[in-house]
Protein backbone atom coordinates (compact mmCIF):
# COMPACT_ATOMS: atom_id res chain seq x y z
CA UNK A 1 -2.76 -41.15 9.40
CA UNK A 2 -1.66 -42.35 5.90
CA UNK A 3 -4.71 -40.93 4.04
CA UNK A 4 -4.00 -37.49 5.93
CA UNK A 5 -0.51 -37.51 4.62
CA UNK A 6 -1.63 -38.27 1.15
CA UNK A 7 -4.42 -35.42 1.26
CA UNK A 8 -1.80 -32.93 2.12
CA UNK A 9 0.18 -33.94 -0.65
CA UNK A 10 -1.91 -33.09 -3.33
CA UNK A 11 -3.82 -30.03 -1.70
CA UNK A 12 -2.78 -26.82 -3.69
CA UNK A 13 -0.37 -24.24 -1.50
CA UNK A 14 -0.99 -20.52 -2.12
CA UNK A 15 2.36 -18.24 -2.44
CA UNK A 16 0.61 -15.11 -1.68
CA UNK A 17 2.92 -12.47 -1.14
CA UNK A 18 1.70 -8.42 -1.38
CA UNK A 19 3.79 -6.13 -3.57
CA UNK A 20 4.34 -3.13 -2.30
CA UNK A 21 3.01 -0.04 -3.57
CA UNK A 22 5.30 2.50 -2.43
CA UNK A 23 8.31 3.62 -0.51
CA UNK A 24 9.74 6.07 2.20
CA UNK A 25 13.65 6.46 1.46
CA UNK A 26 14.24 2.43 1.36
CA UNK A 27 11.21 1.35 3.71
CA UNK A 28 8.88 -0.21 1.47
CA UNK A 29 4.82 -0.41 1.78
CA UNK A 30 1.87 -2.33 0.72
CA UNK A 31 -0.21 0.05 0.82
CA UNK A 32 -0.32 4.34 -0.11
CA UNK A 33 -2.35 4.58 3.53
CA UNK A 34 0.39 2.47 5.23
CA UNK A 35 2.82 5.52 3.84
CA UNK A 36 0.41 8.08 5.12
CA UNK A 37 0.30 6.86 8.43
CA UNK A 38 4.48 6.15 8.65
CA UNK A 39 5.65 9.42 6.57
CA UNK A 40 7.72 12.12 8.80
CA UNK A 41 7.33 15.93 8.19
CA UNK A 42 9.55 16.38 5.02
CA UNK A 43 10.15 13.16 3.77
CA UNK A 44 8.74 11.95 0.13
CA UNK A 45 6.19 8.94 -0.34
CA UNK A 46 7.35 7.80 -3.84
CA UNK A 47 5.14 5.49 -5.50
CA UNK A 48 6.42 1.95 -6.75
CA UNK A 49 3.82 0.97 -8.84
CA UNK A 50 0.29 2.00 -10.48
CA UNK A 51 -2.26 2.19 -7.50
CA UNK A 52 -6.21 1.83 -8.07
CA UNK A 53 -7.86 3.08 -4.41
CA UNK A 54 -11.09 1.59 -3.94
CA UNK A 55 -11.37 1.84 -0.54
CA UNK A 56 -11.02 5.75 1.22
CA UNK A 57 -7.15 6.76 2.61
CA UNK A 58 -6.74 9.57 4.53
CA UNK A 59 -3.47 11.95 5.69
CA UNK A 60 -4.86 13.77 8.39
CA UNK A 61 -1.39 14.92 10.00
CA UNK A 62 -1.45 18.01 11.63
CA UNK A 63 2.42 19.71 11.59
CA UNK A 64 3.24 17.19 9.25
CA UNK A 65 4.26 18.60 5.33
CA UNK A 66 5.40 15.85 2.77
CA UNK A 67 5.64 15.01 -0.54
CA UNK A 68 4.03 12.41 -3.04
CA UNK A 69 6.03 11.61 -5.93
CA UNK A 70 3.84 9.74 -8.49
CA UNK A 71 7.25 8.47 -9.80
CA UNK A 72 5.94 8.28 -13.78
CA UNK A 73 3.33 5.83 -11.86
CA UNK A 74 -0.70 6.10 -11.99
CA UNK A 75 -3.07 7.19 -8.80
CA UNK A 76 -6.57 6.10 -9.63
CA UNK A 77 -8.76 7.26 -6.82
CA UNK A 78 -12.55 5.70 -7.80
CA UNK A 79 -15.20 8.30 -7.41
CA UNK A 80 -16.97 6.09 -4.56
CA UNK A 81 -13.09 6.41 -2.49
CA UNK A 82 -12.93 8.90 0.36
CA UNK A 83 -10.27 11.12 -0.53
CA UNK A 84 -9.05 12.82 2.50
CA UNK A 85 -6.33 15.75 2.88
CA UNK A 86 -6.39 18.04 5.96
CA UNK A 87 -4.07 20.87 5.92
């Protein structure tokens, strides 16, 4: 039991928290999809900080109009991303 105790003490502990990407008034996300999917017809998804999209997102929302405030922050969709906006 002793030698179980001592490799726990020395085994490395990883803090891994997400940021969050953007917001919905004060309701923060970790991801732009996560806002797609939570965003009500006329409310903003402002971004919190610079987003590369390598995987595909999609807003496919029918009735639903909002916004996307870039807030001075960078989108970069990669060319192999699905980009998907129906209207």
């Amino acid at each position: 039991m002793l030698w179980l105790l001592a490799l726990l003490a020395v085994m490395p502990v990883a803090n891994v928290v997400a940021a969050n990407v953007a917001k919905i008034g004060s309701t923060q996300y970790a991801s732009l999809q996560a806002a797609f999917d939570a965003v009500a017809d006329g409310q903003t998804i402002t971004l919190t900080a610079n987003i590369t999209q390598d995987a595909g997102f999609k807003f496919d929302r029918s009735g639903v109009s909002a916004k996307l405030n870039l807030n001075k922050k960078t989108l970069t969709v990669n060319v192999k991303a699905h980009f998907h906006i129906h209207l």
